[in-house]
C-alpha atoms as a PDB file:
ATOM      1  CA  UNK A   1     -10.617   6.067  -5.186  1.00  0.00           C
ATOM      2  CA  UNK A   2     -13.777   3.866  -5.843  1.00  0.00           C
ATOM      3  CA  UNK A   3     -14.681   3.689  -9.321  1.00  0.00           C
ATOM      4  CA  UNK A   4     -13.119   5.822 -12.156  1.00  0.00           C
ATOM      5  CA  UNK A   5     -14.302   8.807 -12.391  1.00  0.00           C
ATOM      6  CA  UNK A   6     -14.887  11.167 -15.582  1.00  0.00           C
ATOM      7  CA  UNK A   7     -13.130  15.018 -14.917  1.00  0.00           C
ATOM      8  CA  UNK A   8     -13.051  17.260 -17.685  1.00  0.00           C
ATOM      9  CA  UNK A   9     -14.337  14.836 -20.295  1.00  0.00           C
ATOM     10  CA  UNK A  10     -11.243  12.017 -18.880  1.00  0.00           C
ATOM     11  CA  UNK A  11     -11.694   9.020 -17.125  1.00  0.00           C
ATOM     12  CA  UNK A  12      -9.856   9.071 -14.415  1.00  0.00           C
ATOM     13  CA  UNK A  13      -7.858   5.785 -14.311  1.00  0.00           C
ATOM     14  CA  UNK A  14      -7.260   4.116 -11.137  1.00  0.00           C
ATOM     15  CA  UNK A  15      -4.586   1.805 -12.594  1.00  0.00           C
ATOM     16  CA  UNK A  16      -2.410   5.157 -13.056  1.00  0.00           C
ATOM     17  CA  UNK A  17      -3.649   6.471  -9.030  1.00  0.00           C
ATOM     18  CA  UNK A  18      -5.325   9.705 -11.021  1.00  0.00           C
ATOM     19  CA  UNK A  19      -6.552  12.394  -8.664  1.00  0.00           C
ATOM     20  CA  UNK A  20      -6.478  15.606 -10.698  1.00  0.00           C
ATOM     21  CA  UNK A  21      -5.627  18.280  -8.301  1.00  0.00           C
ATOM     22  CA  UNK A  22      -8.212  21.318  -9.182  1.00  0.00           C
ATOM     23  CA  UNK A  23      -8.143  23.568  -6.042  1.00  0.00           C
ATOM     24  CA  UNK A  24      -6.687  26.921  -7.917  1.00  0.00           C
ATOM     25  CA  UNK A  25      -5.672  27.756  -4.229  1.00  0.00           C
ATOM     26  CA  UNK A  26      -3.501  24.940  -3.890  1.00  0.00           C
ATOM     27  CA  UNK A  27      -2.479  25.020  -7.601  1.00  0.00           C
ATOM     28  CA  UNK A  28      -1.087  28.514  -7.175  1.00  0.00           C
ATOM     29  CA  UNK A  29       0.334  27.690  -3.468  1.00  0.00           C
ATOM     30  CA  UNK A  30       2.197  24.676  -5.234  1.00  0.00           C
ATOM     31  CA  UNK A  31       3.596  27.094  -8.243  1.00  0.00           C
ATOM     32  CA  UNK A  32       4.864  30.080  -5.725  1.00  0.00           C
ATOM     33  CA  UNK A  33       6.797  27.083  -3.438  1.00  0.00           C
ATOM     34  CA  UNK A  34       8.324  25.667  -6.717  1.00  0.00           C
ATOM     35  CA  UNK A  35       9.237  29.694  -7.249  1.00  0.00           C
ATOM     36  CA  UNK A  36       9.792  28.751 -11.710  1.00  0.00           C
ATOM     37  CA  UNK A  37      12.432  31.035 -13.075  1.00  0.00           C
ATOM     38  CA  UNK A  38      13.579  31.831 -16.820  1.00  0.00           C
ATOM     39  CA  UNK A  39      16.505  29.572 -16.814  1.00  0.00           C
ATOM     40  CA  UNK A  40      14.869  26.455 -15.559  1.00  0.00           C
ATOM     41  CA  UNK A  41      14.741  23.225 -17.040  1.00  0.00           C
ATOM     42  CA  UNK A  42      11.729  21.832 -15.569  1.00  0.00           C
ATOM     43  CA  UNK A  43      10.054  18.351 -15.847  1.00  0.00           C
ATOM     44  CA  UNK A  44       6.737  17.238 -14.852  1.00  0.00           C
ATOM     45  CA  UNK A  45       6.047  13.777 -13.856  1.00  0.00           C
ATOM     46  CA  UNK A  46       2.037  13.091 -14.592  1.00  0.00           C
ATOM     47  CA  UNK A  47       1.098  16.425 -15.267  1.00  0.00           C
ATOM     48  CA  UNK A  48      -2.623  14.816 -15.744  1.00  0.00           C
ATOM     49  CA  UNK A  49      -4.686  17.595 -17.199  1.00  0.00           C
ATOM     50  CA  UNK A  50      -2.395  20.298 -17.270  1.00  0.00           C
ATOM     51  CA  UNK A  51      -3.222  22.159 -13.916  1.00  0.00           C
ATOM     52  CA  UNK A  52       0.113  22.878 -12.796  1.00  0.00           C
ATOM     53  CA  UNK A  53       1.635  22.423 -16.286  1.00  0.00           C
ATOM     54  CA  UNK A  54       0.042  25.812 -17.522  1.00  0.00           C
ATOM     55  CA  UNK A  55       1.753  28.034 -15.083  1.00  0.00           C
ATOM     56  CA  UNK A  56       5.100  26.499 -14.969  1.00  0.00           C
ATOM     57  CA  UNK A  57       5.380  26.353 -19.004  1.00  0.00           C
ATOM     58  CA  UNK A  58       4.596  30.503 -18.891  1.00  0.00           C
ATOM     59  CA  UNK A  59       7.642  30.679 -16.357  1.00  0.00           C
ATOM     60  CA  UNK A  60      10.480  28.514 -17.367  1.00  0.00           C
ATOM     61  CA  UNK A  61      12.859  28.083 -20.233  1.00  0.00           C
ATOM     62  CA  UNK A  62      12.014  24.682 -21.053  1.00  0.00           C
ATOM     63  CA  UNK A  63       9.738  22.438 -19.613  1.00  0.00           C
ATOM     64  CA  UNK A  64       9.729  18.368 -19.865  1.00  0.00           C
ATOM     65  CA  UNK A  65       6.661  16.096 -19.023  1.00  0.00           C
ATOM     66  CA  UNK A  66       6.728  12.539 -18.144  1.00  0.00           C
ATOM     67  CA  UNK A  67       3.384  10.995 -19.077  1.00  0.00           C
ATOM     68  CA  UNK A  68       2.230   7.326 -18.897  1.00  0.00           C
ATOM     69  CA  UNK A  69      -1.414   7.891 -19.641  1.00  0.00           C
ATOM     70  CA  UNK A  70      -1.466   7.955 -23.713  1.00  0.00           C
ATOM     71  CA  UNK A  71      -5.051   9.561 -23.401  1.00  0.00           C
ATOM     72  CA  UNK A  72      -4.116  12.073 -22.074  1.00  0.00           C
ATOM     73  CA  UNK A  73      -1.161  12.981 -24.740  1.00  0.00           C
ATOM     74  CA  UNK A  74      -3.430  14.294 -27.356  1.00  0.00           C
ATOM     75  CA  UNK A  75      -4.716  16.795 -24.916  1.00  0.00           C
ATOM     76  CA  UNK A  76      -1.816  17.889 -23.117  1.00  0.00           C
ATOM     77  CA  UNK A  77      -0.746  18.185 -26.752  1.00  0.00           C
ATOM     78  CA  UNK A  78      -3.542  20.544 -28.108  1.00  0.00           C
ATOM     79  CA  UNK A  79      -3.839  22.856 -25.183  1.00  0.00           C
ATOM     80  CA  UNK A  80      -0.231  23.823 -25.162  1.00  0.00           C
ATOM     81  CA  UNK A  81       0.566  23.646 -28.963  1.00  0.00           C
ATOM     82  CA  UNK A  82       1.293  26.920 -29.135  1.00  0.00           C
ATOM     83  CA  UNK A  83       4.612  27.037 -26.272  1.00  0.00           C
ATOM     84  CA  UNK A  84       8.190  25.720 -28.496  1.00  0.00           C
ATOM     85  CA  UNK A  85       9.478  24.962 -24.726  1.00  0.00           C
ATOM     86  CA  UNK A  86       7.002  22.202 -24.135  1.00  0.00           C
ATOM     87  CA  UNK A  87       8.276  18.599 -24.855  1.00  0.00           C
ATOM     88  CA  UNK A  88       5.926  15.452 -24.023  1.00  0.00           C
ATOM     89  CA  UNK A  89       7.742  11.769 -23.540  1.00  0.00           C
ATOM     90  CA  UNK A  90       4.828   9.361 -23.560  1.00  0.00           C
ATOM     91  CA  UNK A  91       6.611   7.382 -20.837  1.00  0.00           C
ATOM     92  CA  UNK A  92       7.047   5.320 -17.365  1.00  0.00           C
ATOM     93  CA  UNK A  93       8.826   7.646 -15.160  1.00  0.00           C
ATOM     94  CA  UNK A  94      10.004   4.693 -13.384  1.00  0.00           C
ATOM     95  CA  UNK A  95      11.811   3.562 -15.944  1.00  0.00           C
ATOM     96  CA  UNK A  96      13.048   7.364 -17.760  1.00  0.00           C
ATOM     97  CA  UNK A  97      16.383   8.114 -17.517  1.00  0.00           C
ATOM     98  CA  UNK A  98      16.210  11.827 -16.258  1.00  0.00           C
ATOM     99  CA  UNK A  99      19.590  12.104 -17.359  1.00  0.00           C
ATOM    100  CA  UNK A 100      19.503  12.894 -21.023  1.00  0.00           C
ATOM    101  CA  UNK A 101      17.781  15.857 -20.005  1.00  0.00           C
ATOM    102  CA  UNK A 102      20.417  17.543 -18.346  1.00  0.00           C
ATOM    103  CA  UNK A 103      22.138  20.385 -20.348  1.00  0.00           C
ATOM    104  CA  UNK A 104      25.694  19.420 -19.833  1.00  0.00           C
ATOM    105  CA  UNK A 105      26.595  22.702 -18.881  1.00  0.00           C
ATOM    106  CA  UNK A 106      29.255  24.676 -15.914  1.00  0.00           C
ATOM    107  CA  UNK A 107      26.185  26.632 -14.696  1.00  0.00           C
ATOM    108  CA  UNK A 108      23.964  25.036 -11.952  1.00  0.00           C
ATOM    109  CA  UNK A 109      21.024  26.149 -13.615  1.00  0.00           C
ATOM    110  CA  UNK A 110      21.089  23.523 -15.605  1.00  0.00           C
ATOM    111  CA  UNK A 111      20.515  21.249 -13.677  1.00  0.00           C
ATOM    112  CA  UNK A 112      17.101  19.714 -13.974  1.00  0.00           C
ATOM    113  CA  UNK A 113      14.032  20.775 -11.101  1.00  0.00           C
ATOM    114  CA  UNK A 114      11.384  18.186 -11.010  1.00  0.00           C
ATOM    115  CA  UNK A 115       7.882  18.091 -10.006  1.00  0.00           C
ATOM    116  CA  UNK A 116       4.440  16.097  -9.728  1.00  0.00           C
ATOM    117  CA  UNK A 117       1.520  14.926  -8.290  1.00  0.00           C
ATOM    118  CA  UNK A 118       2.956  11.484  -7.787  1.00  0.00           C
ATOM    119  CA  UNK A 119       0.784   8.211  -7.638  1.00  0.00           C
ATOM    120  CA  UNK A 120       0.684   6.770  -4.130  1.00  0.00           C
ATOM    121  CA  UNK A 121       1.600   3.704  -5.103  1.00  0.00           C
ATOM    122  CA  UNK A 122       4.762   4.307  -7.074  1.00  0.00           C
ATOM    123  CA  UNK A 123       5.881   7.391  -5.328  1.00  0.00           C
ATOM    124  CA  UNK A 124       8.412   5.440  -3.382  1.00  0.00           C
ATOM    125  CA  UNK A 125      10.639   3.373  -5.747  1.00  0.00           C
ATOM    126  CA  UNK A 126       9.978   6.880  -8.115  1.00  0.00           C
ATOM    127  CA  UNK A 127      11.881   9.296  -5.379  1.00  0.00           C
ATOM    128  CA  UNK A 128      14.660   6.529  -5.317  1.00  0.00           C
ATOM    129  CA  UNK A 129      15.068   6.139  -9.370  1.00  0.00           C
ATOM    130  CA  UNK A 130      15.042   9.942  -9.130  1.00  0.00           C
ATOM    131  CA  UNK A 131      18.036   9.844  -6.116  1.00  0.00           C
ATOM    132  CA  UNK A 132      20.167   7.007  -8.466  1.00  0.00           C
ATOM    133  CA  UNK A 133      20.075  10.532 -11.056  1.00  0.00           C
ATOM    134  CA  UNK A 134      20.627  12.791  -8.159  1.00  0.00           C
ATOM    135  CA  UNK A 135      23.679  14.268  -9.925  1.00  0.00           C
ATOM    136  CA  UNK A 136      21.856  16.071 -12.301  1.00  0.00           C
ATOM    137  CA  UNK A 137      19.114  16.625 -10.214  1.00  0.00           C
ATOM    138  CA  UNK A 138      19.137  20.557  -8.554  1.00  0.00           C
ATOM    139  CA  UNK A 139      15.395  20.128  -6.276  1.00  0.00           C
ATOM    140  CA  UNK A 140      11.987  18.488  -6.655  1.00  0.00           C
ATOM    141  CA  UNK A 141       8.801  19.155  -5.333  1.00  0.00           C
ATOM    142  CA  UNK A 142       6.595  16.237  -4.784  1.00  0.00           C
ATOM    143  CA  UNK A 143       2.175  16.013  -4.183  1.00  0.00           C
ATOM    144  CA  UNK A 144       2.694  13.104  -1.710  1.00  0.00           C
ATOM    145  CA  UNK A 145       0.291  10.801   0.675  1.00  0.00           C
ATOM    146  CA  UNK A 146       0.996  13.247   3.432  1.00  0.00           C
ATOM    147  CA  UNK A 147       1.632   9.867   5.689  1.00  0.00           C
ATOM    148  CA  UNK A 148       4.745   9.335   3.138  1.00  0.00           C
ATOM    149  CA  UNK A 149       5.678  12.916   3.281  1.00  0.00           C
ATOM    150  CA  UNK A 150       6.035  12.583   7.206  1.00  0.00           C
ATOM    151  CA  UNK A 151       7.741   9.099   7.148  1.00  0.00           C
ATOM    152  CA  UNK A 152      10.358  11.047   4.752  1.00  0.00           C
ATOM    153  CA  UNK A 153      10.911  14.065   6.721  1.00  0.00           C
ATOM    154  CA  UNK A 154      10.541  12.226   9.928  1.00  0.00           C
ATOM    155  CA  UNK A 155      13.537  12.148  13.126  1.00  0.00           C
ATOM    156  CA  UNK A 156      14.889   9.850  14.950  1.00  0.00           C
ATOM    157  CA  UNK A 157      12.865   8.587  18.297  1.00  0.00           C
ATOM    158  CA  UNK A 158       9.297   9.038  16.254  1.00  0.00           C
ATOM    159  CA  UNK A 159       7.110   6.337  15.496  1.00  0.00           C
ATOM    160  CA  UNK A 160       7.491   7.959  11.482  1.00  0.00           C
ATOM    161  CA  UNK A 161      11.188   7.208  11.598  1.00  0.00           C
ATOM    162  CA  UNK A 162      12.486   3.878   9.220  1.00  0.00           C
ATOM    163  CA  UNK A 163      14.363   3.087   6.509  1.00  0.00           C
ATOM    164  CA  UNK A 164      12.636   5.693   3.895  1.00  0.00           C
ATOM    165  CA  UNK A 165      13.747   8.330   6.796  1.00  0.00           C
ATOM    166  CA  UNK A 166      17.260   7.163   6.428  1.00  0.00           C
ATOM    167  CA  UNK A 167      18.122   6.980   3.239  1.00  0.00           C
ATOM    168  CA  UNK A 168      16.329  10.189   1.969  1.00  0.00           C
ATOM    169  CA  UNK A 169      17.688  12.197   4.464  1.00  0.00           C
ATOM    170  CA  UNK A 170      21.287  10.474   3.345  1.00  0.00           C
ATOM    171  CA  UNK A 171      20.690  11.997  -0.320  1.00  0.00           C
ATOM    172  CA  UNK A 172      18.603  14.852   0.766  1.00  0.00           C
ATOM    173  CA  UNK A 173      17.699  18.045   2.755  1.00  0.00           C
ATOM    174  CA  UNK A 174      13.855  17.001   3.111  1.00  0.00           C
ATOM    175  CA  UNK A 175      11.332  19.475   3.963  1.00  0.00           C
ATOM    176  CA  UNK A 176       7.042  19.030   4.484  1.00  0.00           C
ATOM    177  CA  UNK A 177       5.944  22.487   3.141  1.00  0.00           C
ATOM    178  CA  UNK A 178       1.793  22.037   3.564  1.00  0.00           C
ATOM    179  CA  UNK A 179      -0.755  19.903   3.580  1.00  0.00           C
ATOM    180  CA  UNK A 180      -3.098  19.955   0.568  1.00  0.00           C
ATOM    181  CA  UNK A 181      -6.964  18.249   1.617  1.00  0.00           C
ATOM    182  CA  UNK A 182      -8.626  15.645  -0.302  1.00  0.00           C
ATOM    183  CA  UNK A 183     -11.447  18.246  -1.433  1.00  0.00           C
ATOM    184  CA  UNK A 184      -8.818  19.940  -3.674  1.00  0.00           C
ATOM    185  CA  UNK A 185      -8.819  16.866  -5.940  1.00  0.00           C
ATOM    186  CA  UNK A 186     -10.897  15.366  -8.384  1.00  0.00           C
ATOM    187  CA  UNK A 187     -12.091  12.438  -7.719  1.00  0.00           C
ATOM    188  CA  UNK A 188     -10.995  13.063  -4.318  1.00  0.00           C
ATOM    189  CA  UNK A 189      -8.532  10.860  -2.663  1.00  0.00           C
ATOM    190  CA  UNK A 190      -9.414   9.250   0.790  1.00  0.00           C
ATOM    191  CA  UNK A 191      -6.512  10.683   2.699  1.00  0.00           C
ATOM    192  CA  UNK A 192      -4.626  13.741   3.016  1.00  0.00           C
ATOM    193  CA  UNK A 193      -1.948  14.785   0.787  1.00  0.00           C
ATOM    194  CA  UNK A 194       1.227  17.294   1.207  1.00  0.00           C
ATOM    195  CA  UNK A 195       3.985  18.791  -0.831  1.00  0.00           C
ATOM    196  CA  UNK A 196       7.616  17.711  -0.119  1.00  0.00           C
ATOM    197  CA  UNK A 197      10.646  19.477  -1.291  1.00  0.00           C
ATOM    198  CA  UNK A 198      13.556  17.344  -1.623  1.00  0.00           C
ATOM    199  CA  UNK A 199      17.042  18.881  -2.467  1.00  0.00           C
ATOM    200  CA  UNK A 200      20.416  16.677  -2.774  1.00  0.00           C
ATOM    201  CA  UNK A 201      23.160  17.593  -1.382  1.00  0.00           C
ATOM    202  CA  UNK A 202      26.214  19.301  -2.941  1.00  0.00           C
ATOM    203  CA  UNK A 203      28.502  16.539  -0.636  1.00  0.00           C
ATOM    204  CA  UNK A 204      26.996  14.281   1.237  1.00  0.00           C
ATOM    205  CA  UNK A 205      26.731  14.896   4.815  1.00  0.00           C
ATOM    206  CA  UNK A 206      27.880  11.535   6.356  1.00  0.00           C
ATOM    207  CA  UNK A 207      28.917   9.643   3.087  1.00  0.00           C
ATOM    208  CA  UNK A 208      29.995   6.362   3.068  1.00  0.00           C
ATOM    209  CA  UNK A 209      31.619   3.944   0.092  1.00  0.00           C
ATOM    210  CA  UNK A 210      28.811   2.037  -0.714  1.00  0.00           C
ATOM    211  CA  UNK A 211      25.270   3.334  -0.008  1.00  0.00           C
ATOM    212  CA  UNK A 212      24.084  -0.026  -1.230  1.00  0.00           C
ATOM    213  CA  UNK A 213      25.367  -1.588   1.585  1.00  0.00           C
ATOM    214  CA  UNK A 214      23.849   1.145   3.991  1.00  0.00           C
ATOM    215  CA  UNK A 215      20.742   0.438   2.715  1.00  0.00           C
ATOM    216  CA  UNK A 216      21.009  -3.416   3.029  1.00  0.00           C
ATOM    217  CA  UNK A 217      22.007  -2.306   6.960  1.00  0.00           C
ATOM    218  CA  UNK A 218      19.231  -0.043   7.195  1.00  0.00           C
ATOM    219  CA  UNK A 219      16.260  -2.469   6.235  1.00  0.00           C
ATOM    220  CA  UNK A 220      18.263  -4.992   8.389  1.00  0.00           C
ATOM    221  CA  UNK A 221      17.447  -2.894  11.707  1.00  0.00           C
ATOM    222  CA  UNK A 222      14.286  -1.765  10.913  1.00  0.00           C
ATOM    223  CA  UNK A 223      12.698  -5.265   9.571  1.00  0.00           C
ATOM    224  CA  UNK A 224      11.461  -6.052  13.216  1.00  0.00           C
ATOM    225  CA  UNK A 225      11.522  -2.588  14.938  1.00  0.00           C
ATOM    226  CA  UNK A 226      11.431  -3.929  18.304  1.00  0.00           C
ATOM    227  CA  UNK A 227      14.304  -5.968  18.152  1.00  0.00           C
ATOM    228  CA  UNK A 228      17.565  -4.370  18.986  1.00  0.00           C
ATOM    229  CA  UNK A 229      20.659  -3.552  17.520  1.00  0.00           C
ATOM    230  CA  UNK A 230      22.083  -6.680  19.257  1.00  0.00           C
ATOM    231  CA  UNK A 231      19.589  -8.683  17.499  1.00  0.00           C
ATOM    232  CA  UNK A 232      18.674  -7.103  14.130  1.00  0.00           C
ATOM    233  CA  UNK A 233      22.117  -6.493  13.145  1.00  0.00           C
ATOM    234  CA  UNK A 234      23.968  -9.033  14.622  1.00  0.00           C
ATOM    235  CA  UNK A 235      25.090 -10.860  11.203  1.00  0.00           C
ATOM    236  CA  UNK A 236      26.645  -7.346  10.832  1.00  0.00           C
ATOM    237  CA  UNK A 237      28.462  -6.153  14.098  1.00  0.00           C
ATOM    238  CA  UNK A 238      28.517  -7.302  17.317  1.00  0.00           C
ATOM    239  CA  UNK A 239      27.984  -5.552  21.366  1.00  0.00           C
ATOM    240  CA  UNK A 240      31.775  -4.853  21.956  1.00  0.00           C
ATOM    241  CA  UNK A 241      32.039  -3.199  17.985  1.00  0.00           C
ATOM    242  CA  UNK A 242      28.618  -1.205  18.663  1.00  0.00           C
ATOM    243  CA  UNK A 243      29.496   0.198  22.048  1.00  0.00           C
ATOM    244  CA  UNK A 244      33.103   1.181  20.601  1.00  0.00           C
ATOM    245  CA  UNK A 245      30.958   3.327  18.007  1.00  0.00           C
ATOM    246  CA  UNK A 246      29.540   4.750  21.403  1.00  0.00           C
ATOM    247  CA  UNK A 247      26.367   3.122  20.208  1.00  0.00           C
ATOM    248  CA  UNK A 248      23.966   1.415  22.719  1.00  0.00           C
ATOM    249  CA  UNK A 249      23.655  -2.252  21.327  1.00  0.00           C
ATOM    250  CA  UNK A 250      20.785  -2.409  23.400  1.00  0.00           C
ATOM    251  CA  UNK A 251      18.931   0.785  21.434  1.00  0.00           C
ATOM    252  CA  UNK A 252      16.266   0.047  18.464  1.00  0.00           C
ATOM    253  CA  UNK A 253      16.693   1.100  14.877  1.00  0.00           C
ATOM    254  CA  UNK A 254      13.896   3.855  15.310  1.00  0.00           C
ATOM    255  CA  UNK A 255      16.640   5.542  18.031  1.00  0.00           C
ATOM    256  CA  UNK A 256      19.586   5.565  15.322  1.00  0.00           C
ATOM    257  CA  UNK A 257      20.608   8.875  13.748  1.00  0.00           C
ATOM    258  CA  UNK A 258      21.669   8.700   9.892  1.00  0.00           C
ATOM    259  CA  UNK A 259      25.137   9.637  11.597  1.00  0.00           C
ATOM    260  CA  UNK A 260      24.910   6.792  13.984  1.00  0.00           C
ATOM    261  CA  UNK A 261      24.176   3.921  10.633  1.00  0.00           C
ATOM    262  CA  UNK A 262      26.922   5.691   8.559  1.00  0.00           C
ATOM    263  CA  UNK A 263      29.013   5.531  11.135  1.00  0.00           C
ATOM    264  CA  UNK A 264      27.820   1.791  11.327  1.00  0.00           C
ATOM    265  CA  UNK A 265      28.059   0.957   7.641  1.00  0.00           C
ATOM    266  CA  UNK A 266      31.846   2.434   7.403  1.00  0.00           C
ATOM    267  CA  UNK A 267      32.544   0.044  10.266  1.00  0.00           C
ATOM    268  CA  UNK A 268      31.562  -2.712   8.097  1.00  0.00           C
ATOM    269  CA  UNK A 269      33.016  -1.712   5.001  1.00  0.00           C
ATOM    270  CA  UNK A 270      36.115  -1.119   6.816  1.00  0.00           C
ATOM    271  CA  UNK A 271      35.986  -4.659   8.587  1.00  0.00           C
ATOM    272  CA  UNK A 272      35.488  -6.220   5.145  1.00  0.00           C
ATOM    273  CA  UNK A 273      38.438  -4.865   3.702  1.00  0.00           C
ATOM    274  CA  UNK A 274      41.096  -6.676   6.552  1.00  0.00           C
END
């Protein structure tokens, strides 16, 4: 985005990455993915001018927004004075703690569902302050760079694969659900978007004791993807260790299933501990 832009009498901010999705094609398309019932708790992060906000906050029980732009607060604030399930925290949502929004409850439902049209440029570290809450967390639906939402969702042997790959999939069942054009934004971004749905796991798949430590392992192999394993993780585990995991030393990081680098990490963990 060039210059800010003004859209519906706001300036879009470029500091915040605002692109107001206004495609009512794509709005609606987003709403019947997210499928809002009665006994949700939603939240919004950056519901902007209240595109998506107005359909959810006619559909769910209660209904949470995250909102760091305080010029938009007033507004968000007069056009849906009249719903008592609407609650506005004037806030960072990289730095909200998700958590006291949970209704402590036995029922899954309440469990919090999350969604947004995420800035580009925080959506990573967001989706991983979001997994550290993952317990109270039942699904979110993220308006990603559609280059992100591939790297997320991406296997093993594709050029996509890396480290955000790994440890999403390790927390999540991903899923790329469509891909929303720059045309249904205003100002329109210069590259495509697409909506992810991320879901945590009940139990995780492949869990190991300290994902931490997986991660540290993770952005160890895929620092200099040619190198590999033998090279990139050899401060870690060494050919003999590898090939006893039935894991070619001589494969690169972007070959490595999540199975393959738990299996890795519990090796190490385990090896620490004699």
């Amino acid at each position: 985005m060039g210059k800010n832009s003004i859209v519906q009498g706001h300036q879009a901010r470029k500091r915040f990455g605002q692109n107001f999705l206004s495609d009512n094609f794509y709005i609606q398309r987003i709403v019947d993915s997210i499928a809002p019932r009665t006994e949700d708790c939603m939240v919004e992060i950056g519901p902007g001018l209240g595109a998506i906000t107005e359909h959810l906050i006619k559909a769910v029980g209660q209904l949470n927004v995250v909102e760091l732009d305080r010029d938009l607060i007033p507004r968000l604030q007069e056009k849906f004075s009249q719903y008592d399930n609407f609650v506005i925290h004037h806030h960072d949502a990289l730095k909200f703690d998700f958590t006291n929004l949970y209704q402590n409850d036995s029922d899954a439902q309440g469990k919090l569902r999350i969604v947004g049209n995420l800035p580009y440029n925080i959506s990573t570290p967001l989706i991983f302050h979001l997994l550290d809450q993952r317990e109270v967390i039942q699904d979110m639906y993220f308006m990603l760079q559609k280059e992100v939402v591939e790297r997320i969702c991406a296997a093993p042997g594709t050029s996509q694969y890396g480290r955000l790959s790994v440890m999403a999939q390790y927390y999540c069942q991903t899923q790329m659900l469509f891909v929303v054009p720059p045309g249904a934004f205003l100002p329109p971004p210069k590259v495509d978007s697409a909506i992810i749905r991320l879901q945590p796991h009940e139990q995780l798949p492949y869990p190991v004791t300290d994902a931490k430590q997986l991660n540290k392992i993770v952005t160890s192999a895929f620092g200099q993807r040619r190198k590999t394993l033998r090279n990139s993780l050899k401060n870690w585990i060494n050919d003999v260790q590898l090939q006893d995991l039935g894991i070619d030393p001589q494969q690169r990081a972007e070959n490595i299933s999540l199975q393959q680098f738990t299996q890795i990490c519990c090796f190490i963990e385990q090896e620490s501990q004699n």
